[in-house]
C-alpha atoms as a PDB file:
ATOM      1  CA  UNK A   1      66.883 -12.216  30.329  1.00  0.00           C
ATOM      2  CA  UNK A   2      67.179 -10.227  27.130  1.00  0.00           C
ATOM      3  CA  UNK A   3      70.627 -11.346  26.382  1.00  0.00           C
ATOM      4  CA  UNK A   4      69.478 -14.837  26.811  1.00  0.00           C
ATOM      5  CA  UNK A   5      65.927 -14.427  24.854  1.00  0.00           C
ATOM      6  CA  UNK A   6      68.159 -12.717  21.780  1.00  0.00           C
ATOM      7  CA  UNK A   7      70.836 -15.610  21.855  1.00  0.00           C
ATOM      8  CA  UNK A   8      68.166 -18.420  21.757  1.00  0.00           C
ATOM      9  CA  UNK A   9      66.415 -16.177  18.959  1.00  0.00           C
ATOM     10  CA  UNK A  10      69.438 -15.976  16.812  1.00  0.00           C
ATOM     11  CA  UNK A  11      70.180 -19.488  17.430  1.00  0.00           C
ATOM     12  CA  UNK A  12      66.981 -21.145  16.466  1.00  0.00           C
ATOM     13  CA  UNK A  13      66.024 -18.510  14.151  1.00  0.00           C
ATOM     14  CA  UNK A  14      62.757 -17.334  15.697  1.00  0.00           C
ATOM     15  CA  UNK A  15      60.946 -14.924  18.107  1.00  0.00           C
ATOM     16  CA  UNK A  16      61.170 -15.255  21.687  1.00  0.00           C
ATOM     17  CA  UNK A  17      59.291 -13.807  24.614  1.00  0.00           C
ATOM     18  CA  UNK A  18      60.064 -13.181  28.145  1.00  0.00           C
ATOM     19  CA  UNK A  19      57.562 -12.233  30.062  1.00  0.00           C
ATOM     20  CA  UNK A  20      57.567 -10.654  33.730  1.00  0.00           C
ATOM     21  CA  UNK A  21      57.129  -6.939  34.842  1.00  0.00           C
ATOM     22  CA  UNK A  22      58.018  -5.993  32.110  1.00  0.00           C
ATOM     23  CA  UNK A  23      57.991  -8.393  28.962  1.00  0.00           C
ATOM     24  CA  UNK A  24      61.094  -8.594  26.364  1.00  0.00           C
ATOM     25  CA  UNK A  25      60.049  -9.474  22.624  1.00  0.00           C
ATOM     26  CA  UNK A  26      62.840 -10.217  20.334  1.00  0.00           C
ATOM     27  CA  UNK A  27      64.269 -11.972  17.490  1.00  0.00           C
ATOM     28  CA  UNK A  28      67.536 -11.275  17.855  1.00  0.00           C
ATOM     29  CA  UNK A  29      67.983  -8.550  15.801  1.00  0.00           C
ATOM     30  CA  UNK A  30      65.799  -6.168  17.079  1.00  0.00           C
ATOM     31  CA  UNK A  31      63.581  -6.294  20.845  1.00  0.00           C
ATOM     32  CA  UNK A  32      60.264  -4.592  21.566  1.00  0.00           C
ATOM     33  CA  UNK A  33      59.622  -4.195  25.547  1.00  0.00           C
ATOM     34  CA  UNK A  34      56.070  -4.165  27.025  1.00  0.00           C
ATOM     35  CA  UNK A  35      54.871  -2.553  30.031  1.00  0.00           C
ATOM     36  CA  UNK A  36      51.268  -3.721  30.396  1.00  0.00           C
ATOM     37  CA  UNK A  37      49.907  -6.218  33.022  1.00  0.00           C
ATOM     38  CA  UNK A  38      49.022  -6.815  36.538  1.00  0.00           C
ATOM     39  CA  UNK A  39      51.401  -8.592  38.957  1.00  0.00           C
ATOM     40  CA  UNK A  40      48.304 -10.840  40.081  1.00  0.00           C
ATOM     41  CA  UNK A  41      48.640 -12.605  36.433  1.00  0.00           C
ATOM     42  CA  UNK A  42      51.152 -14.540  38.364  1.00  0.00           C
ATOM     43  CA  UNK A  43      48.451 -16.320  40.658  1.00  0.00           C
ATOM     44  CA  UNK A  44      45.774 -17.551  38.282  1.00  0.00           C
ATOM     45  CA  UNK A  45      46.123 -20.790  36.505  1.00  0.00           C
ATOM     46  CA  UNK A  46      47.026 -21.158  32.314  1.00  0.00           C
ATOM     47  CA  UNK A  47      47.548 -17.214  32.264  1.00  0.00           C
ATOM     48  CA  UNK A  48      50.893 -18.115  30.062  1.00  0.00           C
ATOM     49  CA  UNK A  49      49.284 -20.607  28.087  1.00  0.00           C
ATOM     50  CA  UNK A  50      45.937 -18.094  27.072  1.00  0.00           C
ATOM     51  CA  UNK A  51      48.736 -15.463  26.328  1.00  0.00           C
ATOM     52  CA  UNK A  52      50.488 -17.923  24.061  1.00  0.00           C
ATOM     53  CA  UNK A  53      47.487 -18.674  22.139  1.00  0.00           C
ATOM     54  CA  UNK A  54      46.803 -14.878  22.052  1.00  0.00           C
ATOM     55  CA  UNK A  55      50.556 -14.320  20.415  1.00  0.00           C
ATOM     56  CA  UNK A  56      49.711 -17.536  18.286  1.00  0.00           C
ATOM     57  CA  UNK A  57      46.648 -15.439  16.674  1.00  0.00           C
ATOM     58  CA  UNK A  58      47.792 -12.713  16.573  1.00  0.00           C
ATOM     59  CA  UNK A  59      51.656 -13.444  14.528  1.00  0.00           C
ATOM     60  CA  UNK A  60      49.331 -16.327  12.195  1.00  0.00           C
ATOM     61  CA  UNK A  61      47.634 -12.926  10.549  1.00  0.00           C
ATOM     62  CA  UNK A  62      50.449 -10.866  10.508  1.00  0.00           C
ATOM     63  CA  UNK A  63      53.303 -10.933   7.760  1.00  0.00           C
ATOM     64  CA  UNK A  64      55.983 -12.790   8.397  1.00  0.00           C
ATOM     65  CA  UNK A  65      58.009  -9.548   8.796  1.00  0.00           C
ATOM     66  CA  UNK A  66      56.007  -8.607  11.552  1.00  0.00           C
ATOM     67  CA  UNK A  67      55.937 -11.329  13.758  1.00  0.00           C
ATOM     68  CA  UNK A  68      58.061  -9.539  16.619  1.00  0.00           C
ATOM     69  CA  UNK A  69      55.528  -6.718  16.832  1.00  0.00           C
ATOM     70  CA  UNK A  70      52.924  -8.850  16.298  1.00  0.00           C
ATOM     71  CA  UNK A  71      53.939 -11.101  19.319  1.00  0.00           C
ATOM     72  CA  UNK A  72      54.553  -7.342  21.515  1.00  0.00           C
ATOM     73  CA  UNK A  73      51.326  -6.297  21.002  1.00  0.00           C
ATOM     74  CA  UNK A  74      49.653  -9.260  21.842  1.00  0.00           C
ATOM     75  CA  UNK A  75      51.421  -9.124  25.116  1.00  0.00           C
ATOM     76  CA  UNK A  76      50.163  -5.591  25.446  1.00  0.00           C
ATOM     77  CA  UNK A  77      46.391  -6.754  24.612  1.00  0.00           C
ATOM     78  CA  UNK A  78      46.463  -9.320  27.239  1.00  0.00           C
ATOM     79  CA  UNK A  79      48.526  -6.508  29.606  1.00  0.00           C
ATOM     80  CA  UNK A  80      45.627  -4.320  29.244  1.00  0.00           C
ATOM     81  CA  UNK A  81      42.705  -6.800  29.802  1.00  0.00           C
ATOM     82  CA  UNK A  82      44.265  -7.149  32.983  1.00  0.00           C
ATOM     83  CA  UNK A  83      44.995  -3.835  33.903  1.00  0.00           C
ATOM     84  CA  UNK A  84      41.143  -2.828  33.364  1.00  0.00           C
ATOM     85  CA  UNK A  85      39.918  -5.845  35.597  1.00  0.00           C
ATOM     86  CA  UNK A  86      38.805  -4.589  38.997  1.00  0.00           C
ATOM     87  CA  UNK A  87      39.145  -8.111  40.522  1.00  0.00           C
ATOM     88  CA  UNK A  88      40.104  -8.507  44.035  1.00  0.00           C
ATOM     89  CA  UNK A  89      41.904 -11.600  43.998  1.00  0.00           C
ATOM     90  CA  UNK A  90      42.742 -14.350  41.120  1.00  0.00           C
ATOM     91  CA  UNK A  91      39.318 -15.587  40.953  1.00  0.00           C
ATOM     92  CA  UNK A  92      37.754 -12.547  39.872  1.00  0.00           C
ATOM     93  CA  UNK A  93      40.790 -11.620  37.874  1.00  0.00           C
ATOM     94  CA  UNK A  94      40.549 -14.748  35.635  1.00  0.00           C
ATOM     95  CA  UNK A  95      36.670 -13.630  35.071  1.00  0.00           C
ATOM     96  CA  UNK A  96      37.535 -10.080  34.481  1.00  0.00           C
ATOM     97  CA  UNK A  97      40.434 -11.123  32.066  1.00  0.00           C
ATOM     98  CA  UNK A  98      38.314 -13.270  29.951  1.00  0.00           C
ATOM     99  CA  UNK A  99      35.289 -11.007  29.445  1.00  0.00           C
ATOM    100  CA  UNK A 100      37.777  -7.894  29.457  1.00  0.00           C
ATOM    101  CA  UNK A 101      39.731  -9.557  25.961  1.00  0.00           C
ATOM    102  CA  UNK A 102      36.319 -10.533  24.698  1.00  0.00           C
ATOM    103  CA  UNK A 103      35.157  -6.910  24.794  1.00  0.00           C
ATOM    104  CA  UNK A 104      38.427  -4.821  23.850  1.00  0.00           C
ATOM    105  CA  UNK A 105      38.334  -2.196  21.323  1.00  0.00           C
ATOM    106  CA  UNK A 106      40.898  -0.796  19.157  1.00  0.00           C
ATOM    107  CA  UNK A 107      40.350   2.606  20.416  1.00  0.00           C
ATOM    108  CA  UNK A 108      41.238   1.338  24.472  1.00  0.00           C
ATOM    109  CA  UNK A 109      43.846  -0.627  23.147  1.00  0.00           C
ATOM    110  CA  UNK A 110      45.400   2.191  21.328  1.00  0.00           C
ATOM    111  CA  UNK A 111      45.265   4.237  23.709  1.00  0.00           C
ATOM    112  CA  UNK A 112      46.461   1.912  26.657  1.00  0.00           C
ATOM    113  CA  UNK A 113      49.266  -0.361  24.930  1.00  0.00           C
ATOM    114  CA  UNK A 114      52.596   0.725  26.101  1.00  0.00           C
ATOM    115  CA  UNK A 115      55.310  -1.202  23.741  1.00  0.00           C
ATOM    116  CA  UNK A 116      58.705   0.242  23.117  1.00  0.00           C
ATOM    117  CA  UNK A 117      61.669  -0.578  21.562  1.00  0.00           C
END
């Protein structure tokens, strides 16, 4: 997947993500790798598309320059939202998720983000 995510980068010129167990940012030039999450992520609806609006906020107030980090640590935000929940299933985990991003601090994510290059 990384090989792939940095060809399509290079080729269109932009950042790509790959997300899984562990998720791949890159631009082609350089890649960031995040280890934050929960496998249950997997089994509750739009997941992928409230992380893409996440990365969406996050790179549209960062520099241009910073738009691979920028898309990493939104990753890691979301990762860590979801690591905190104490669902039992999906149901509670889509709950947990929202009021768990809603609430997040700089200190817990500081202290809980896990991206590495």
């Amino acid at each position: 997947a990384v090989d792939a995510a940095k060809l399509l980068a290079t080729q269109y010129k932009c950042v790509v993500a790959v997300s899984g167990a562990v998720d791949v940012v890159t631009d082609g030039k350089q890649e960031l790798f995040v280890r934050n999450g929960v496998p249950m992520l997997t089994k509750i609806t739009a997941a992928g598309c409230s992380v893409t609006a996440l990365i969406a906020a996050f790179v549209a107030t960062s520099p241009p320059e910073e738009r691979v980090s920028a898309t990493a640590h939104a990753l890691a935000y979301f990762g860590v939202a979801a690591e905190e929940s104490s669902a039992k299933g999906p149901g509670s985990l889509r709950v947990d998720l929202l009021d768990n991003l809603y609430t997040m601090d700089e200190s817990r994510i500081n202290e809980q983000a896990v991206v590495e290059k």
